[in-house]
Protein backbone atom coordinates (compact mmCIF):
# COMPACT_ATOMS: atom_id res chain seq x y z
CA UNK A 1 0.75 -36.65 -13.28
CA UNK A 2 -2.12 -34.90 -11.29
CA UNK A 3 -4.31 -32.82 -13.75
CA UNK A 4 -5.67 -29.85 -11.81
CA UNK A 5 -9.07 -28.17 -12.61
CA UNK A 6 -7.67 -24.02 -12.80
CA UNK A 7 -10.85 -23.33 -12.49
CA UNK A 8 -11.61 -24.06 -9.68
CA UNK A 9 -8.54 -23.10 -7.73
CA UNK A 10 -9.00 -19.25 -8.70
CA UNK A 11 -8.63 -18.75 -4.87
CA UNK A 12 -5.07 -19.81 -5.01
CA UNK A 13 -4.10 -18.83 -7.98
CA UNK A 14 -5.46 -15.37 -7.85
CA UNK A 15 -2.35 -13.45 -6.23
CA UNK A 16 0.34 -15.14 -8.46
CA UNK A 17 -1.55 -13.98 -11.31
CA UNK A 18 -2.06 -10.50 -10.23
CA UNK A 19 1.60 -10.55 -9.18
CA UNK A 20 2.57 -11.57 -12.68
CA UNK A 21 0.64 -9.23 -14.46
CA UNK A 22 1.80 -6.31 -12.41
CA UNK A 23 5.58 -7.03 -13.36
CA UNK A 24 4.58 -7.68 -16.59
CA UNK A 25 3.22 -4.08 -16.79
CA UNK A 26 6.26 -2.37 -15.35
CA UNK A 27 8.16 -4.00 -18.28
CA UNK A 28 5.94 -2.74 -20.56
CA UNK A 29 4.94 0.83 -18.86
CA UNK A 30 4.24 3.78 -20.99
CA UNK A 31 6.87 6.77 -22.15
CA UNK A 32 4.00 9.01 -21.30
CA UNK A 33 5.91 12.21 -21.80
CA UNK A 34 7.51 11.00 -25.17
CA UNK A 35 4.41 10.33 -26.87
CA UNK A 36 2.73 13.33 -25.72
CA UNK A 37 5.38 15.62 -26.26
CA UNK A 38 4.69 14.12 -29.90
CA UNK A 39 1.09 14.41 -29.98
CA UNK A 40 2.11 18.40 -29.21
CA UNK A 41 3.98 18.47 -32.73
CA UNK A 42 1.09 16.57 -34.65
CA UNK A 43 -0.12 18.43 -37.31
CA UNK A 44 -3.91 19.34 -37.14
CA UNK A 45 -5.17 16.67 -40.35
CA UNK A 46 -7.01 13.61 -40.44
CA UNK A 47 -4.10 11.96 -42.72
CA UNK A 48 -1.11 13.29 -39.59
CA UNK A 49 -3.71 11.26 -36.82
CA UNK A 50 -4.17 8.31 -38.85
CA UNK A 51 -0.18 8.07 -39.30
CA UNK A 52 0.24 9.27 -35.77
CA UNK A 53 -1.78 6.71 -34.11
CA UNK A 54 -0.64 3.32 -36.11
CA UNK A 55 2.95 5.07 -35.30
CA UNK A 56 2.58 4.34 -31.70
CA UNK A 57 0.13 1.57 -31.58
CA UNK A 58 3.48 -0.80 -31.03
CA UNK A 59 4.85 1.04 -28.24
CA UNK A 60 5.31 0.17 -24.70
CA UNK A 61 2.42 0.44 -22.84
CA UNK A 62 -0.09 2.12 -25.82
CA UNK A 63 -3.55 0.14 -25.10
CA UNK A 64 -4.99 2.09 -27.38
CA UNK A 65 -4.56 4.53 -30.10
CA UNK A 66 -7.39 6.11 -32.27
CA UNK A 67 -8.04 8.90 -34.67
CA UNK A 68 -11.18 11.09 -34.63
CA UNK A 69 -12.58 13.55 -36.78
CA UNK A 70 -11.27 16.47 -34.71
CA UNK A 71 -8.31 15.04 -32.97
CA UNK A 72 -7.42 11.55 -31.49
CA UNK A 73 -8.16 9.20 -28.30
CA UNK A 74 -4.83 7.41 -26.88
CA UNK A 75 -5.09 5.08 -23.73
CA UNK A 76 -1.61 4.49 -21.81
CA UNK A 77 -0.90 2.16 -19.59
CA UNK A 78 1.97 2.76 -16.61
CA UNK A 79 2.85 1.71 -13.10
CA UNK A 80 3.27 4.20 -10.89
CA UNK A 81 4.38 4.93 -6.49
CA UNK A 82 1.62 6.55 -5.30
CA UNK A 83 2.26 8.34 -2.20
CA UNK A 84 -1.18 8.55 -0.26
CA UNK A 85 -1.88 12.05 1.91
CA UNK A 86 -4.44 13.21 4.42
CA UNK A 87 -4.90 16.43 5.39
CA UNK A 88 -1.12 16.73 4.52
CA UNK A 89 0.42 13.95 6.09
CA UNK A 90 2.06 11.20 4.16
CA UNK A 91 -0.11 8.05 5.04
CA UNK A 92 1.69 4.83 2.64
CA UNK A 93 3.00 4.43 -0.64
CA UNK A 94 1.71 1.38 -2.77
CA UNK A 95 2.32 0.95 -6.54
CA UNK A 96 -0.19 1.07 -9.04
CA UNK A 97 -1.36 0.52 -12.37
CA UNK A 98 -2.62 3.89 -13.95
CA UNK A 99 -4.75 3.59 -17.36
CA UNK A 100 -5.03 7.36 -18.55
CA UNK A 101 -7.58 8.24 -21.53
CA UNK A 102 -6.23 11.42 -23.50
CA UNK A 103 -9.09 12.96 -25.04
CA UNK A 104 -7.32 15.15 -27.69
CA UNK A 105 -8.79 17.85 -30.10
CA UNK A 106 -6.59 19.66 -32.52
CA UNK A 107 -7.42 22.41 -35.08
CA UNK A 108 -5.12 25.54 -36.52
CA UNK A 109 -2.94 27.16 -33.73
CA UNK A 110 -5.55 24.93 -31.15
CA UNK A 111 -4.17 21.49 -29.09
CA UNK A 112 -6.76 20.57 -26.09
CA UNK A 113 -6.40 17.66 -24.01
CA UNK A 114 -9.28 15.68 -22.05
CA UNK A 115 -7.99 13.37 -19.61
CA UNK A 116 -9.34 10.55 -17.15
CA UNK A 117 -7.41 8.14 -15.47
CA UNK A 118 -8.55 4.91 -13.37
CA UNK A 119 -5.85 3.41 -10.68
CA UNK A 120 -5.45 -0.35 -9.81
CA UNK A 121 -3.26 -2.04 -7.37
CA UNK A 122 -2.50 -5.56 -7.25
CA UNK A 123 -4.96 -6.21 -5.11
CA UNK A 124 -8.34 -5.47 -7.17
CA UNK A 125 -6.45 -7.43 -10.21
CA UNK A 126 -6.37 -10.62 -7.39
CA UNK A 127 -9.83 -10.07 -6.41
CA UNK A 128 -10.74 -9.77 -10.32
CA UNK A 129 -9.64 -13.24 -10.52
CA UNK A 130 -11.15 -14.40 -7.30
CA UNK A 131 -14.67 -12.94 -8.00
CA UNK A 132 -15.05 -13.42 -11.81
CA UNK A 133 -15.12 -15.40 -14.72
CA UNK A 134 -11.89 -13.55 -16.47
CA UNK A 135 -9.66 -15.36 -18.20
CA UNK A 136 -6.68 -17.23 -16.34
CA UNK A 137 -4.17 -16.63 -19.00
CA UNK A 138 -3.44 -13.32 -20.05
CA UNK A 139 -5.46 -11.38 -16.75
CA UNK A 140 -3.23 -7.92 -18.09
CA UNK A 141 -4.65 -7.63 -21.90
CA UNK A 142 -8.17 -8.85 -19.97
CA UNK A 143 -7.81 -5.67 -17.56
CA UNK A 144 -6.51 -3.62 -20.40
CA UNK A 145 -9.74 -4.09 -22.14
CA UNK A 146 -11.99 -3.86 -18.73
CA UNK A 147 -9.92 -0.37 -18.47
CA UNK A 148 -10.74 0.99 -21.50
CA UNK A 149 -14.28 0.05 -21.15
CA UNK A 150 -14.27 1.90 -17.50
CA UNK A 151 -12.57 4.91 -18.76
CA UNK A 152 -15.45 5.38 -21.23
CA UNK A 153 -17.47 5.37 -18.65
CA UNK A 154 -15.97 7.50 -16.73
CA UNK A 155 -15.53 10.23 -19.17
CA UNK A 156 -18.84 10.09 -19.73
CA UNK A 157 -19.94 10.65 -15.98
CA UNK A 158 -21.60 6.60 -15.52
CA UNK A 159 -20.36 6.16 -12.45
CA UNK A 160 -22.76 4.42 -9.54
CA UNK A 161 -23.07 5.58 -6.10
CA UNK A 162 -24.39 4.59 -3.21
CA UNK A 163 -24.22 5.98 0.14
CA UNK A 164 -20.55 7.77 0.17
CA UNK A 165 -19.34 4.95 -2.26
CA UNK A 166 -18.95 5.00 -6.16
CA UNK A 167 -18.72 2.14 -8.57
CA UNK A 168 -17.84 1.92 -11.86
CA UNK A 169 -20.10 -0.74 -14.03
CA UNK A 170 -18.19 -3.94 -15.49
CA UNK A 171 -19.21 -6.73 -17.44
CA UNK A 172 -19.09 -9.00 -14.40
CA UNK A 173 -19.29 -7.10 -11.52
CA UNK A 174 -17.96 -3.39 -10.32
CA UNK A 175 -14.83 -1.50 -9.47
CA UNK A 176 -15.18 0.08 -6.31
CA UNK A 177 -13.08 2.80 -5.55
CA UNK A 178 -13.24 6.99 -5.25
CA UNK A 179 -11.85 9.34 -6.69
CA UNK A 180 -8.10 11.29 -5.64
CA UNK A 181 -6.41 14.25 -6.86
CA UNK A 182 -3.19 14.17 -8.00
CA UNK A 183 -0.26 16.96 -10.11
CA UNK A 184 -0.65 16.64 -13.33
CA UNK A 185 2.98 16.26 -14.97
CA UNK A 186 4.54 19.37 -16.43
CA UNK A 187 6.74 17.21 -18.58
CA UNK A 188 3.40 16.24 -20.61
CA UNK A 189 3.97 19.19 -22.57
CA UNK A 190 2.84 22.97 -22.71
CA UNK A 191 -0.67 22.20 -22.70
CA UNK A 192 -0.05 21.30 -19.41
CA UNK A 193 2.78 23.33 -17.83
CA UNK A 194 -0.21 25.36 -15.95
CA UNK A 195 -2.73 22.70 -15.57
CA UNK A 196 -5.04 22.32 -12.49
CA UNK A 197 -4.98 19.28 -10.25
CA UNK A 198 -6.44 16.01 -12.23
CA UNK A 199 -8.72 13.84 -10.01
CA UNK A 200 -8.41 9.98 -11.12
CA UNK A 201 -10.94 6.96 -10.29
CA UNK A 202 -9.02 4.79 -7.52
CA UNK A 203 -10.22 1.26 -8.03
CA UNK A 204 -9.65 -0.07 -4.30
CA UNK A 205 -11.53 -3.72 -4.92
CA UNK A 206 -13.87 -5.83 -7.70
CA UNK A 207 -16.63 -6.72 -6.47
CA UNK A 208 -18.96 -9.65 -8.27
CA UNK A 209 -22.34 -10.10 -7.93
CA UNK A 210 -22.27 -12.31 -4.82
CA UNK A 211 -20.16 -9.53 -3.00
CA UNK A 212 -22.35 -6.17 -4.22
CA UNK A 213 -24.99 -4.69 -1.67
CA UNK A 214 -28.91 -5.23 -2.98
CA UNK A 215 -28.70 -0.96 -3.54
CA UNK A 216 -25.33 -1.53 -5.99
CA UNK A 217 -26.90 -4.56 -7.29
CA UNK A 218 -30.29 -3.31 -8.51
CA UNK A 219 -27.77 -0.07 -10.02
CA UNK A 220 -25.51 -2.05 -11.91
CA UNK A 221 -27.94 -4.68 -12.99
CA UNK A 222 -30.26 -1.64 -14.43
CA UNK A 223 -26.84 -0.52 -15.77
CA UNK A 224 -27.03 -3.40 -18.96
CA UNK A 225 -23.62 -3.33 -19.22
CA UNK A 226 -22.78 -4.46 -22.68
């Protein structure tokens, strides 16, 4: 028998892998609505959260689940259809993987949700593999924990840009994407029956070192990303 060095075949392997872990995350995609619908009902104490969080942490599609002292920070994972418009006009539809930070604070009579969402086709996951040292095995728990990483980023405004572009930092490279605006869900619960538009962070590639202009370069590298 042939032994192969995985290594170095990333190029190949790259798009069954990001096939893979796509279907593996439609088996496993969020009940978004459930679980917020129960974070609605939560009562406002640190003992409810704590309960509340480890409750869920098992679920399909719950990357993460975390009480604060004034609330609680969930990260869900789903794939989605996104239908693409300009000016309008339907454009394509292409499915996605949508990692969506709720933010929540709670207090007496008071629920207020913070959200931030980054988008990932099938294609940045291949190019992930292609232009990075990530793992071979496992490539959806590895871009779980990239996503949560990016979405703390995000919600705290570190996003790079250059020219009309905008990056968001990585460990070993950065997602380069934009950002879109899309309903928010009504079926989230009444905190957001009446909510505006949300805009989300639309990875469209990875990009490693070798593939980054010297402007992004000199950004990210300044960046220190931990």
């Amino acid at each position: 028998m042939r032994v192969l060095d995985l290594e170095h075949a990333r190029g190949s392997l790259a798009r069954g892998l990001a096939r893979q872990a796509m279907e593996l995350a439609a088996r496993d995609s969020a009940e978004t609505a459930g679980i917020l619908n129960e974070v609605h009902q939560m009562a406002p104490n640190i003992r409810s959260r704590q309960r509340f969080a480890a409750r869920i942490r098992g679920r399909r599609g719950v990357v993460q689940a975390l009480p604060t002292s004034q609330g609680l920070v969930v990260v869900l994972r789903t794939v989605l259809g996104v239908d693409l418009r300009k000016d309008g006009v339907d454009c394509f539809r292409e499915e996605r993987i949508a990692w969506t930070r709720f933010h929540v604070r709670t207090g007496k009579g008071l629920i207020v949700f913070k959200v931030h969402s980054v988008h990932a086709t099938r294609h940045v996951m291949q190019r992930r593999v292609e232009r990075s040292d990530c793992p071979l095995s496992g490539l959806l728990g590895d871009m779980d924990a990239a996503m949560v990483r990016a979405l703390s980023r995000l919600a705290k405004g570190d996003v790079l840009t250059d020219r009309d572009d905008a990056y968001l930092p990585a460990r070993r490279g950065v997602w380069a994407g934009g950002t879109e605006v899309t309903q928010v869900d009504p079926g989230w619960g009444p905190a957001f029956r009446k909510a505006a538009p949300m805009e989300i962070f639309a990875i469209r590639t990875f990009l490693g070192e070798a593939e980054m202009r010297p402007t992004v370069w000199l950004g990210w590298s300044g960046e220190k990303v931990a």
